[in-house]
N, C-alpha and C. Protein backbone atom coordinates (compact mmCIF):
# COMPACT_ATOMS: atom_id res chain seq x y z
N UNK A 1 0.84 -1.17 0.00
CA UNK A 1 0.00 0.00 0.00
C UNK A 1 0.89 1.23 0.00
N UNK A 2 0.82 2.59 -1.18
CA UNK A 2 1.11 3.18 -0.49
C UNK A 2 1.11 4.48 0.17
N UNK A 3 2.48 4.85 0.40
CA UNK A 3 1.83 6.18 1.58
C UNK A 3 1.87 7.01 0.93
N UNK A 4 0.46 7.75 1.77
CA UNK A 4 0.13 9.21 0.67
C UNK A 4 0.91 10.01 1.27
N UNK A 5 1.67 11.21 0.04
CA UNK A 5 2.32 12.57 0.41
C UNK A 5 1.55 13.39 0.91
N UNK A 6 2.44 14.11 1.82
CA UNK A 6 2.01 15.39 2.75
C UNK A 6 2.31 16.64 1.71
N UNK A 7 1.34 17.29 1.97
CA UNK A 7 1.39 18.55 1.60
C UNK A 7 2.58 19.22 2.14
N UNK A 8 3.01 20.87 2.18
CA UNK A 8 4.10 21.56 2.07
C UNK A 8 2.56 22.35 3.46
N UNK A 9 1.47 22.31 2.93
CA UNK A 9 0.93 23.34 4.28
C UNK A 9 0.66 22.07 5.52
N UNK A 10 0.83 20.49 5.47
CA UNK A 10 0.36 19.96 6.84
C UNK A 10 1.77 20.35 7.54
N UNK A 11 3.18 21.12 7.57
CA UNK A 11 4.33 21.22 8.06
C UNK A 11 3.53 22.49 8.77
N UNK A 12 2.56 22.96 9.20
CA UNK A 12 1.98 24.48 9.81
C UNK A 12 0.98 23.61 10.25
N UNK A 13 0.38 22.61 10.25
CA UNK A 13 -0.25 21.94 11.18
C UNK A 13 -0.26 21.30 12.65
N UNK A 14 -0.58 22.22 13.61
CA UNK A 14 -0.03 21.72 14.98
C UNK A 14 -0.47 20.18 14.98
N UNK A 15 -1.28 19.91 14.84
CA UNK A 15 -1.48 18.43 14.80
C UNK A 15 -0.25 17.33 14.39
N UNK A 16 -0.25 17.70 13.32
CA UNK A 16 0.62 16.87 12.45
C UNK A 16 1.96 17.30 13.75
N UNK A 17 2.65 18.31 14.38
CA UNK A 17 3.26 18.50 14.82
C UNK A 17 3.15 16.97 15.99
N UNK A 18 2.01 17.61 16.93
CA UNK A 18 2.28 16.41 18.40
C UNK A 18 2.23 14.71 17.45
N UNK A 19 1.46 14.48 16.39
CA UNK A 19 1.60 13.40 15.67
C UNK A 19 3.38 12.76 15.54
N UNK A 20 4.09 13.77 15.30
CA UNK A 20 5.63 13.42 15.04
C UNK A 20 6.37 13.20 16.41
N UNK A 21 5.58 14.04 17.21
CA UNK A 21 6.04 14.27 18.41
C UNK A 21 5.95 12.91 19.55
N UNK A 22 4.69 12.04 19.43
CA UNK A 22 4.27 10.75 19.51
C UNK A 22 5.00 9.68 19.31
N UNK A 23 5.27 10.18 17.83
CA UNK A 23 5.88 9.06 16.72
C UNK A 23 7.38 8.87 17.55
N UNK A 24 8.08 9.91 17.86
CA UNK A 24 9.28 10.05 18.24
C UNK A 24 9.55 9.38 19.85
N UNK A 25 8.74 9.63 20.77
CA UNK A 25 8.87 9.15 22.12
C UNK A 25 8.40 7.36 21.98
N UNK A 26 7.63 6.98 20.54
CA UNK A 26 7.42 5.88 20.72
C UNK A 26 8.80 4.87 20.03
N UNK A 27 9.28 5.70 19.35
CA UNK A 27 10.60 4.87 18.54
C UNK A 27 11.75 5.09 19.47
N UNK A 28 11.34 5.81 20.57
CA UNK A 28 12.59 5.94 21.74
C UNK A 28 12.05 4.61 22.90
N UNK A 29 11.12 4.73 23.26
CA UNK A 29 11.10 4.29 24.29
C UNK A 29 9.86 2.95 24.24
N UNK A 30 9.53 2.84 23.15
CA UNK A 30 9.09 1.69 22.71
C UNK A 30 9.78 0.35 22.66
N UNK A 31 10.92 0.13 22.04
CA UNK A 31 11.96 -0.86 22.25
C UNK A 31 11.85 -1.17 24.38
N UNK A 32 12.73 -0.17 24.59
CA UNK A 32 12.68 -0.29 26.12
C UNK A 32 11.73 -0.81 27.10
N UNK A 33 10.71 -0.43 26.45
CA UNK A 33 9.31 -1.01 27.26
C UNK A 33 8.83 -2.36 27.21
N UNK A 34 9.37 -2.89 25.61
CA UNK A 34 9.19 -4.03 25.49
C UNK A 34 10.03 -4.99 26.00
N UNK A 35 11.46 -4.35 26.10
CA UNK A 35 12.26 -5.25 26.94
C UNK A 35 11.72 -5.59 28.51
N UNK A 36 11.34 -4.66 29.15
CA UNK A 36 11.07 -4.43 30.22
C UNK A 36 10.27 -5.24 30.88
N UNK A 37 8.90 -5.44 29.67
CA UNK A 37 7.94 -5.66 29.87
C UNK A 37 6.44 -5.11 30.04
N UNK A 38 6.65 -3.97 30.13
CA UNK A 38 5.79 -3.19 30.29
C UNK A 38 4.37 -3.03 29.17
N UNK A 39 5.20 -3.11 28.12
CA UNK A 39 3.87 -3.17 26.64
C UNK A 39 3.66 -4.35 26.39
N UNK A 40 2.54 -4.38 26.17
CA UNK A 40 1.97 -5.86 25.79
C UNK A 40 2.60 -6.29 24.32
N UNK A 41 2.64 -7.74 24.08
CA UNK A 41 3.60 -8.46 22.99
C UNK A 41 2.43 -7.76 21.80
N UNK A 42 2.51 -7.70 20.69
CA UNK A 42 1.86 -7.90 19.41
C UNK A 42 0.51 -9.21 19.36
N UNK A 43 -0.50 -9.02 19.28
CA UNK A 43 -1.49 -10.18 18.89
C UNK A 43 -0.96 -10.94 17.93
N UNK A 44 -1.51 -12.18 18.51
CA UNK A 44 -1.65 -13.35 17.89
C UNK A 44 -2.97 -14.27 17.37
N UNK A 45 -3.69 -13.54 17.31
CA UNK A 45 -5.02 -13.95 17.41
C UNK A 45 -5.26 -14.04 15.90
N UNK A 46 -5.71 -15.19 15.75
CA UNK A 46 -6.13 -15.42 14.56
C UNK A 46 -5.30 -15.85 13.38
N UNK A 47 -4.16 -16.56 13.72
CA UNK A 47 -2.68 -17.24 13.70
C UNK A 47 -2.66 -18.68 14.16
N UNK A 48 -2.37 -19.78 13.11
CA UNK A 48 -2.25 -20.95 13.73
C UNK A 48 -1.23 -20.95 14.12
N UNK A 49 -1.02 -22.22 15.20
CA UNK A 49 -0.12 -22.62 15.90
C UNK A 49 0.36 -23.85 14.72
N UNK A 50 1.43 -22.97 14.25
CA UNK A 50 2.35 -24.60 13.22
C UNK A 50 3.44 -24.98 13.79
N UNK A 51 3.28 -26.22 13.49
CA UNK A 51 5.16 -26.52 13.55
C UNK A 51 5.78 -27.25 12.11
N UNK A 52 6.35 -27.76 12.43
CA UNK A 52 7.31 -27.99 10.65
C UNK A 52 6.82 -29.15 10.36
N UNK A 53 6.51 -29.67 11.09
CA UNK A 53 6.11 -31.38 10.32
C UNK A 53 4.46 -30.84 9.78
N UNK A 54 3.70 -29.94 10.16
CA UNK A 54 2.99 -29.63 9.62
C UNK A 54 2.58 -28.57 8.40
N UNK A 55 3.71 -28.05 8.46
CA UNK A 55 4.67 -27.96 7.12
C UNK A 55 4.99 -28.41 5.87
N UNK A 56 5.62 -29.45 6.48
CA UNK A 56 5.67 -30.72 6.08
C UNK A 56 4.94 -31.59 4.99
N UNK A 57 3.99 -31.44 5.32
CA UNK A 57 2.70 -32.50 5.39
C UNK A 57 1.99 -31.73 4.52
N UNK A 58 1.56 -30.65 4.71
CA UNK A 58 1.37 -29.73 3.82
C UNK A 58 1.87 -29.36 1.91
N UNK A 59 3.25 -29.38 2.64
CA UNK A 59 3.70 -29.50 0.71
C UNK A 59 4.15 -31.21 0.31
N UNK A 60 4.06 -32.10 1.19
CA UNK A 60 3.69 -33.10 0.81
C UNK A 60 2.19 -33.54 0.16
N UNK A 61 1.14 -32.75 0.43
CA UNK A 61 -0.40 -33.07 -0.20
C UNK A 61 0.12 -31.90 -0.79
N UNK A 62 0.14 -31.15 -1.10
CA UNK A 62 0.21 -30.36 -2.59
C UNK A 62 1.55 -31.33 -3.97
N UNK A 63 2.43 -31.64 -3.27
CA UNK A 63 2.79 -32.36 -4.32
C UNK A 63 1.67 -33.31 -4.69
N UNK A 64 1.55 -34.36 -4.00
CA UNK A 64 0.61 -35.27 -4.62
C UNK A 64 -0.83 -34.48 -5.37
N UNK A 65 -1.01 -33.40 -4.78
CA UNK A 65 -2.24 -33.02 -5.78
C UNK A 65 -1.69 -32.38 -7.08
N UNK A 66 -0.51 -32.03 -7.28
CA UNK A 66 0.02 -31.37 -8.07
C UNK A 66 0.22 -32.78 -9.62
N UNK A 67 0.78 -33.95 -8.94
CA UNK A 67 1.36 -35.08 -9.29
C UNK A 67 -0.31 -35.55 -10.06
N UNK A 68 -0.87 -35.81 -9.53
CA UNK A 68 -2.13 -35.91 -9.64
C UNK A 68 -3.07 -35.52 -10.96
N UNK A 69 -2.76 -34.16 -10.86
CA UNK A 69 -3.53 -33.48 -11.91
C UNK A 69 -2.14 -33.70 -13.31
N UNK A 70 -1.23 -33.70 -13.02
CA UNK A 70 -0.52 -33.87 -14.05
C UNK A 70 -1.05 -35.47 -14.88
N UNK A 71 -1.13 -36.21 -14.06
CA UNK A 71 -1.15 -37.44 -14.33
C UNK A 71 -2.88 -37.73 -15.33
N UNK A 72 -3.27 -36.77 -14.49
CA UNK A 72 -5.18 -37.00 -15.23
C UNK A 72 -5.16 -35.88 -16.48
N UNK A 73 -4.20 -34.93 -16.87
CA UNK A 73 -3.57 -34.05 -17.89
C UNK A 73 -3.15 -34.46 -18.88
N UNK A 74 -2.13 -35.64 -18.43
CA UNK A 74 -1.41 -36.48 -19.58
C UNK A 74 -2.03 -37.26 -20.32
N UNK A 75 -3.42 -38.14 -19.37
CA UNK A 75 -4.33 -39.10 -19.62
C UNK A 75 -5.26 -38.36 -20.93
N UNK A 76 -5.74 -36.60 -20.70
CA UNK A 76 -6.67 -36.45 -21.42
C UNK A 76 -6.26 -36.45 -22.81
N UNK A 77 -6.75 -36.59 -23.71
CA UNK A 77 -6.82 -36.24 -25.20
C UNK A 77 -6.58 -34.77 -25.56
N UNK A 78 -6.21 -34.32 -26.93
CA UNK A 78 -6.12 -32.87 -26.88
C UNK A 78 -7.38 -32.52 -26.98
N UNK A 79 -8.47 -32.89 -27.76
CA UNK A 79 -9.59 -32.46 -28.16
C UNK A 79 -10.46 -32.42 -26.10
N UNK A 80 -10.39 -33.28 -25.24
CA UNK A 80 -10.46 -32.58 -24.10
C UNK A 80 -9.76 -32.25 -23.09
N UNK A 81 -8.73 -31.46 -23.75
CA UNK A 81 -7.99 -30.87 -22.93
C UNK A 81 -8.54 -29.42 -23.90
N UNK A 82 -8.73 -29.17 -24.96
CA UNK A 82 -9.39 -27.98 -25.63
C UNK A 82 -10.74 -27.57 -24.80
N UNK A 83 -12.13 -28.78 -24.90
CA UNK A 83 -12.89 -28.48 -24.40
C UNK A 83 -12.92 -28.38 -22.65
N UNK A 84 -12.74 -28.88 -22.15
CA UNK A 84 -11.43 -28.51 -20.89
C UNK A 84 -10.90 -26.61 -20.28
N UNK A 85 -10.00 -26.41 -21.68
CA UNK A 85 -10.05 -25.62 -21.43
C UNK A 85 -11.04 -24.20 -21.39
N UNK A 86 -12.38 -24.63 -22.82
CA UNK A 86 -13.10 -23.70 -22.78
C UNK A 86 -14.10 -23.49 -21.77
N UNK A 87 -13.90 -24.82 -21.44
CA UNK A 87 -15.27 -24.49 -20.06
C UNK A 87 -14.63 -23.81 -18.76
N UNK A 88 -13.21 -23.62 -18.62
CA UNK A 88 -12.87 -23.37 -17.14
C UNK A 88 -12.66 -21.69 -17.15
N UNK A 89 -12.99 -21.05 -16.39
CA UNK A 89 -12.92 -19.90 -16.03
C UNK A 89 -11.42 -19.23 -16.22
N UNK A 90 -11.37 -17.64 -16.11
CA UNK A 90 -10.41 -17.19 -16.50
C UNK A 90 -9.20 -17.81 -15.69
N UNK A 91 -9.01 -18.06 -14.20
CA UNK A 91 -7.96 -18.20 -13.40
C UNK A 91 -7.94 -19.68 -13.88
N UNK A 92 -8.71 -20.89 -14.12
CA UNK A 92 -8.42 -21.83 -14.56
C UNK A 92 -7.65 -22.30 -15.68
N UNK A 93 -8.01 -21.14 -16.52
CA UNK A 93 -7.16 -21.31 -17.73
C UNK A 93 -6.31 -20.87 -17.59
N UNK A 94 -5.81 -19.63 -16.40
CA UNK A 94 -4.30 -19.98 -16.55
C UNK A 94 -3.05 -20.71 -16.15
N UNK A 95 -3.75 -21.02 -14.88
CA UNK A 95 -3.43 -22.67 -14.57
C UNK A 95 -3.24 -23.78 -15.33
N UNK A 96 -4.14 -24.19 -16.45
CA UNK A 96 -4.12 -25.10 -17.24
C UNK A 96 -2.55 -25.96 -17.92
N UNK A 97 -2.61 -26.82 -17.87
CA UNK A 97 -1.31 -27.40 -18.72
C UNK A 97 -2.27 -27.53 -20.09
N UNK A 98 -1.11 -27.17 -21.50
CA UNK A 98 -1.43 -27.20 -22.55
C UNK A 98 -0.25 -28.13 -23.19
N UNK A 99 0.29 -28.72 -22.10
CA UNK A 99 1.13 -29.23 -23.19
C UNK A 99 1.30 -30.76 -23.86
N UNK A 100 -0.92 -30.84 -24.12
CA UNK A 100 -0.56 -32.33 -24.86
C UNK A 100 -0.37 -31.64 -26.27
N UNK A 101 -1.17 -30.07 -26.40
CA UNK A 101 -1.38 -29.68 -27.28
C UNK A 101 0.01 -29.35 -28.38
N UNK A 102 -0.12 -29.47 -29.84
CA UNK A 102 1.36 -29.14 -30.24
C UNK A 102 1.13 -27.48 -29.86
N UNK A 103 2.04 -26.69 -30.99
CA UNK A 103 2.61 -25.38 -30.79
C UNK A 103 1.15 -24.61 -31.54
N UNK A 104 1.51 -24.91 -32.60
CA UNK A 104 0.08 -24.40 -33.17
C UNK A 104 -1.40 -24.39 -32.77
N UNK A 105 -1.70 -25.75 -32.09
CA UNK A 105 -2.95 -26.09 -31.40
C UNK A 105 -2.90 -24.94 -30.32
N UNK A 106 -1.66 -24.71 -29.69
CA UNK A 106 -1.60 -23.96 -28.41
C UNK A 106 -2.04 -22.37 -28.84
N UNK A 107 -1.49 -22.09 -29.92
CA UNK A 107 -1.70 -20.66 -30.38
C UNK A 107 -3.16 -20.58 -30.60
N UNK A 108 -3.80 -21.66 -31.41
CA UNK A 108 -4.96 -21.10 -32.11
C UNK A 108 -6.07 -20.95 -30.73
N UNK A 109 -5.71 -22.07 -29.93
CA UNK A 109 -6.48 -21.80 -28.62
C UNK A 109 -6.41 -20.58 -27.57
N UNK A 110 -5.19 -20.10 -27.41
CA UNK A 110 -5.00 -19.03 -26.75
C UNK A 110 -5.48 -17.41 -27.61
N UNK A 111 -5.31 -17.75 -28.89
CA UNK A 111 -5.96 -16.25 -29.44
C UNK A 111 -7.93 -16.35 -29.73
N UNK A 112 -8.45 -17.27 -29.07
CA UNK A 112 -10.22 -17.34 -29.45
C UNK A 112 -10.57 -16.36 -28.14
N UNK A 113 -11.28 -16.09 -28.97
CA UNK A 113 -12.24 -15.00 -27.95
C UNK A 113 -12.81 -15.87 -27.47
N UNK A 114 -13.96 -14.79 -26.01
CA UNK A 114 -14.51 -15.74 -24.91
C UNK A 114 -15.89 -16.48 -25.68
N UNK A 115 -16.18 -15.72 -26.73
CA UNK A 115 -17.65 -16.08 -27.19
C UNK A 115 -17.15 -17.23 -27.83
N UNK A 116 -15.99 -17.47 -28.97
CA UNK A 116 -15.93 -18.52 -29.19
C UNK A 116 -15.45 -20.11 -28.09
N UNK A 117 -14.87 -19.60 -27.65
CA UNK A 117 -14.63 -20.22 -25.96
C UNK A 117 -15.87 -21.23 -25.46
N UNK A 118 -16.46 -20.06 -25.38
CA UNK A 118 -18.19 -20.26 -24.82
C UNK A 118 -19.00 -21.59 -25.79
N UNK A 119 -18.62 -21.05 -26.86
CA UNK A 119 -19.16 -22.27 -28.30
C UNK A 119 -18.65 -23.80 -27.76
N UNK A 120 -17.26 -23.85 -28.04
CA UNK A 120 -16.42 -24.97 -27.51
C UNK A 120 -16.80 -25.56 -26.49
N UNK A 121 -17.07 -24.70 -25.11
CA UNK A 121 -17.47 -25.22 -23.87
C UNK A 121 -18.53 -26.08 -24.02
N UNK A 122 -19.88 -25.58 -25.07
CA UNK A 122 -21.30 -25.89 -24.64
C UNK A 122 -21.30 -27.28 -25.33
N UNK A 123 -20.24 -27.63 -27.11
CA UNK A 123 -19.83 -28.38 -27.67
C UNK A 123 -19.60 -29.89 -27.26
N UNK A 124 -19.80 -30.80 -27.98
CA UNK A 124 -19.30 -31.83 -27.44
C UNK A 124 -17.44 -32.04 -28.02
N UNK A 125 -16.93 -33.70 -27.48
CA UNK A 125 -15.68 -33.99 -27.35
C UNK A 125 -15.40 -34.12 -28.70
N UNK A 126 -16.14 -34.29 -29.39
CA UNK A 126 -15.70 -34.90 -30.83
C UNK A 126 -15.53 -33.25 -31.93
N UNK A 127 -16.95 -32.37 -31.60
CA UNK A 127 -16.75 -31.26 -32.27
C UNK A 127 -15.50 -30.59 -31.93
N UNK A 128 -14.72 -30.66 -30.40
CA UNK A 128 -13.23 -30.03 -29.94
C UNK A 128 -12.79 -30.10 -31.01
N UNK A 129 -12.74 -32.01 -31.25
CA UNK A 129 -11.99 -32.19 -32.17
C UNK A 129 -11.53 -32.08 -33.46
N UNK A 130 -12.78 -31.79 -34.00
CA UNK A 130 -12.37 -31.43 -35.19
C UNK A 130 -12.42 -29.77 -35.48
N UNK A 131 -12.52 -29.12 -34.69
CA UNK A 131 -12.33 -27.85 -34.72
C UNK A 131 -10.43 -27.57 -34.47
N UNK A 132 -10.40 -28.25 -33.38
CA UNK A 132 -8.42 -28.42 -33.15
C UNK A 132 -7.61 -28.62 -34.24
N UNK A 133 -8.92 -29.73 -35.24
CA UNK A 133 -8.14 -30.06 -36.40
C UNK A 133 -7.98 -28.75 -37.61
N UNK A 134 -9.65 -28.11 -37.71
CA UNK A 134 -9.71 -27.14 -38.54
C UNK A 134 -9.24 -26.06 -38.40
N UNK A 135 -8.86 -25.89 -36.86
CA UNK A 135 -8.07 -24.67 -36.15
C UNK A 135 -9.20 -23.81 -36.49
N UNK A 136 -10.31 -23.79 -36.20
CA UNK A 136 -11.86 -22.29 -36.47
C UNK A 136 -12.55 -23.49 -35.56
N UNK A 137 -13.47 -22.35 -35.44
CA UNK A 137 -14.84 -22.76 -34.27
C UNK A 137 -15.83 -23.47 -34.76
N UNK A 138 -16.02 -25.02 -34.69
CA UNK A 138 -17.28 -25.85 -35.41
C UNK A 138 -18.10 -26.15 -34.32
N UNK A 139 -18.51 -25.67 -33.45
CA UNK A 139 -19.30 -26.33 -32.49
C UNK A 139 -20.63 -27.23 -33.05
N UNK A 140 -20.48 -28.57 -32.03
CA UNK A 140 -21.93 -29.14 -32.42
C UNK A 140 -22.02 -29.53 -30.86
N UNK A 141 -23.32 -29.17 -30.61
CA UNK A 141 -24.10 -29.40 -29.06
C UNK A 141 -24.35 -30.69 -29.30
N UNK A 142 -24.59 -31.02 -27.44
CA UNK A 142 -25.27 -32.54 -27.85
C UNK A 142 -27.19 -32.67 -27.73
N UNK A 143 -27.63 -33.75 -28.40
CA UNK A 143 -29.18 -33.96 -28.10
C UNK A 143 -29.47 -33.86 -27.13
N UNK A 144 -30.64 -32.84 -27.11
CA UNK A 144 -31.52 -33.02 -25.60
C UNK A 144 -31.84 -34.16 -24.74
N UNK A 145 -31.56 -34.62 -23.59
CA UNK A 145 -32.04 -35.56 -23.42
C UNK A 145 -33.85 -35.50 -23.33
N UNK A 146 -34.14 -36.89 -23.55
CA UNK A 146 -35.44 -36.49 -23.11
C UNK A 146 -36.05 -37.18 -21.53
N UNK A 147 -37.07 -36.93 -21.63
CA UNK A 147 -37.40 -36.46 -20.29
C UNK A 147 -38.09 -37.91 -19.64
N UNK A 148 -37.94 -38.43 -18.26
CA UNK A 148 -37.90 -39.32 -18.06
C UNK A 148 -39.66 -39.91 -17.54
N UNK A 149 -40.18 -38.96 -17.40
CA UNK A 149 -41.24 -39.37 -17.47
C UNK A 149 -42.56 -39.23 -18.20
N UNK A 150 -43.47 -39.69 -17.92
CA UNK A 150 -44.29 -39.96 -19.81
C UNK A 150 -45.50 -38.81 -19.56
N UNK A 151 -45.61 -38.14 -20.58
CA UNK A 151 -46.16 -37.40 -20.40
C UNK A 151 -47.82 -37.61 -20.17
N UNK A 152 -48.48 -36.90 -19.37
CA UNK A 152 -49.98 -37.28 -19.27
C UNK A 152 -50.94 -36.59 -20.61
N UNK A 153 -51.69 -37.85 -20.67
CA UNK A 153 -52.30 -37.75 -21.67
C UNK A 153 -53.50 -37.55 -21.32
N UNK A 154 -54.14 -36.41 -22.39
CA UNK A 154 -55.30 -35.65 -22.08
C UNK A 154 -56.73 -35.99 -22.88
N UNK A 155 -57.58 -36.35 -22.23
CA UNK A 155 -58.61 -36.61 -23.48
C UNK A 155 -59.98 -36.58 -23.06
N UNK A 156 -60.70 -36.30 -24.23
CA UNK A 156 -61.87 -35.48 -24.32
C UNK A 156 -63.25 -36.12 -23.88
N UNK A 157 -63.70 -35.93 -22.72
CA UNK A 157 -64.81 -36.52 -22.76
C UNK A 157 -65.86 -36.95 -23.26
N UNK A 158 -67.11 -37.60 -23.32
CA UNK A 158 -67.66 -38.05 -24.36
C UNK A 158 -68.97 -37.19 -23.59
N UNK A 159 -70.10 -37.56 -24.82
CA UNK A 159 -71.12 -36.45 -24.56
C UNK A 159 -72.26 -37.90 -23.42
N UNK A 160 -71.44 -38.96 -23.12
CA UNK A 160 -72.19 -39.89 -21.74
C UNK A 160 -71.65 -39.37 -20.50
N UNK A 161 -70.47 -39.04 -20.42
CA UNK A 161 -69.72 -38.66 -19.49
C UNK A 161 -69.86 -37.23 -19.19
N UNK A 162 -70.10 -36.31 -19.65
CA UNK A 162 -70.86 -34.92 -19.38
C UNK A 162 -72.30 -35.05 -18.91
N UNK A 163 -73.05 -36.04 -19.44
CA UNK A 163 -73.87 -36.13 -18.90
C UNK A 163 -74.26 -36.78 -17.51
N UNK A 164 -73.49 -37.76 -17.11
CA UNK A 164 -73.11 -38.21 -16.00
C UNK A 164 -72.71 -37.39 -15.00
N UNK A 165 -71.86 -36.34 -15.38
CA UNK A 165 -71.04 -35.62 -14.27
C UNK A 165 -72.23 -34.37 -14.09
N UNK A 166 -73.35 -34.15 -15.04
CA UNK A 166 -74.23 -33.18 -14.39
C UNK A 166 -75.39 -33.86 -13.63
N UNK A 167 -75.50 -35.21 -13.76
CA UNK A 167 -76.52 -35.44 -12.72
C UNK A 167 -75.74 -35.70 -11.66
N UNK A 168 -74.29 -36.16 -11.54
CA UNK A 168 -73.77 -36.35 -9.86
C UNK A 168 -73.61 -34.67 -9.45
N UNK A 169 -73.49 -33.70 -10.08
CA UNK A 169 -73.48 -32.47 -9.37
C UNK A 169 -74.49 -31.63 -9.06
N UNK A 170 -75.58 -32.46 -9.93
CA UNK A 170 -77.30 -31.86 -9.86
C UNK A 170 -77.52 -32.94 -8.48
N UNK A 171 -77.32 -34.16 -8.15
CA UNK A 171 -77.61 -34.73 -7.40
C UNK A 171 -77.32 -34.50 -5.89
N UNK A 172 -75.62 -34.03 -5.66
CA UNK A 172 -74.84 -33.36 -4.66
C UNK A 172 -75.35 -31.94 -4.24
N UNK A 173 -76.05 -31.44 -4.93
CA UNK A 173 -76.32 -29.82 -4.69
C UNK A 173 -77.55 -30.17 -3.95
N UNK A 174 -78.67 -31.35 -4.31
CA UNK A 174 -80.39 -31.41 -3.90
C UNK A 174 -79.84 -32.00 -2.64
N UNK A 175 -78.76 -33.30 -2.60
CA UNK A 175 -78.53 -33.57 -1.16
C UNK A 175 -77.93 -32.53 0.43
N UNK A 176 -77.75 -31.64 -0.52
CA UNK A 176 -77.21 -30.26 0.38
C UNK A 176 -78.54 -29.23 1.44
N UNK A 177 -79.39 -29.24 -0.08
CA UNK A 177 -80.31 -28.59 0.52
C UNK A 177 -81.47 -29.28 0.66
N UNK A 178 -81.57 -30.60 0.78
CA UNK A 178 -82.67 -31.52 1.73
C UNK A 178 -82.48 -32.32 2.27
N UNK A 179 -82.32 -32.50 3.81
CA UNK A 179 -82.10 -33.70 4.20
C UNK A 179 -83.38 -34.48 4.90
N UNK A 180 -83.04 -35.90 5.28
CA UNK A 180 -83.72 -36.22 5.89
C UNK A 180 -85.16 -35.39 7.35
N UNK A 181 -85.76 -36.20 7.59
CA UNK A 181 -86.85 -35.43 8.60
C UNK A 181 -85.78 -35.49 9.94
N UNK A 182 -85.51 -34.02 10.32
CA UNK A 182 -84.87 -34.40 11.92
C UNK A 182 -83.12 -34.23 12.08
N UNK A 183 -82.50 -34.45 10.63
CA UNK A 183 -81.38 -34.10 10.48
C UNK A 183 -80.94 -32.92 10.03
N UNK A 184 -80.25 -32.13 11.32
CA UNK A 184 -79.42 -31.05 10.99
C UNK A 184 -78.81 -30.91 10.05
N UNK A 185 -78.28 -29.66 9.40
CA UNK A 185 -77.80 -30.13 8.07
C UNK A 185 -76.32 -29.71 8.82
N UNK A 186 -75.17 -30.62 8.81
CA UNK A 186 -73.92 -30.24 8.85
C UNK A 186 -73.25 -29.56 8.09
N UNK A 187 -73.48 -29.12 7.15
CA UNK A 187 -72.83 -27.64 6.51
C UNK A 187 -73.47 -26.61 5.92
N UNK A 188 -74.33 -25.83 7.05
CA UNK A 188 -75.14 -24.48 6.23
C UNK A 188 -75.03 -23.68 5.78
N UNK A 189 -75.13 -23.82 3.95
CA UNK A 189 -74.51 -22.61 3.41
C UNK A 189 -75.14 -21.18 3.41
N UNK A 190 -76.93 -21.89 3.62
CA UNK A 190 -77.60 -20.44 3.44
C UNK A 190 -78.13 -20.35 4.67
N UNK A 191 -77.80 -18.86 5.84
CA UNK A 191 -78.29 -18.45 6.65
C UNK A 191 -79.07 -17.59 6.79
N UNK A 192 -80.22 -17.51 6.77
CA UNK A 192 -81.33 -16.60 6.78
C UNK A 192 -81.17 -15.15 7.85
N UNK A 193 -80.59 -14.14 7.18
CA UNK A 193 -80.40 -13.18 8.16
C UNK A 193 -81.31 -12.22 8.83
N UNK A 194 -82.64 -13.02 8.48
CA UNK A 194 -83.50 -11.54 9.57
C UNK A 194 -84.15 -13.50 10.69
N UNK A 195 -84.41 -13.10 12.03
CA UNK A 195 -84.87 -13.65 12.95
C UNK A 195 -86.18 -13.12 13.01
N UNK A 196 -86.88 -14.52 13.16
CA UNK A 196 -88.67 -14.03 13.13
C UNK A 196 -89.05 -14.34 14.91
């Protein structure tokens, strides 16, 4: 970070004055205090406690992850190590090893724009490939899958079945509003609002 310049007028600033003035009794007698004891050590808070074997151990699993990805790098094909690269984000790609790719493969890939990038990504393994070959952008997507369950099928009633469904709802409406002699009706829709 860095430090911003002082003006030529903060030197007429009493402030800025006792500020230096601070600064100075603490670079004197700061050391001393700490010998002493007197000032508290520097925080540590929020600082692991390491030691070297954990260290250790540490760039021991980064080699192996390092070893690792080389090994599943070497395994891929160029055509996905192309599509590979178009799908991974900017910091990924620069990470990337390119070197199943020859010299030329490497160039034509590093000068595509992101839109063509984007093409490649959505592309399947085989279109990589022959685009790597043609060195230009051939994308071919893959088929939709389709969908795993069957769609419901809709169909038209017949003119028995309309007729059916208006006498069970002509029938349900008369059982509403007549019941038996003596039976309450358990759900009264119509309440008569004047009391005689």
């Amino acid at each position: 970070m860095e430090k911003r310049k002082k003006s030529m007028w903060s030197v007429l600033n009493p402030l800025e004055w006792i500020n230096a003035a601070f600064q100075l009794l603490a670079a004197i007698f700061g050391p001393l205090l700490r010998w002493l004891g007197m000032l508290a050590p520097p925080s540590t808070e929020g600082f692991e406690n390491l030691t070297t074997a954990d260290v250790d151990d540490a760039a021991e699993l980064a080699r192996k992850q390092e070893a690792a990805v080389d090994a599943i790098t070497r395994e891929m094909s160029p055509a996905e190590v192309v599509r590979a690269y178009a799908k991974a984000d900017a910091a990924g790609r620069a990470e990337m090893n390119l070197s199943v790719l020859d010299a030329a493969g490497q160039d034509w890939l590093l000068r595509l724009s992101e839109e063509d990038l984007e093409k490649l990504g959505m592309s399947t393994t085989s279109a990589c490939a022959r685009s790597l070959e043609a060195r230009k952008v051939l994308p071919t997507y893959a088929k939709a899958k389709p969908e795993t369950e069957a769609p419901e099928i809709l169909s038209t009633p017949s003119a028995e079945e309309i007729e059916e469904m208006k006498r069970e709802f002509v029938a349900a409406r008369y059982r509403e509003l007549f019941h038996a002699p003596g039976v309450p009706n358990p759900d009264p829709r119509f309440i008569p609002a004047t009391v005689y």
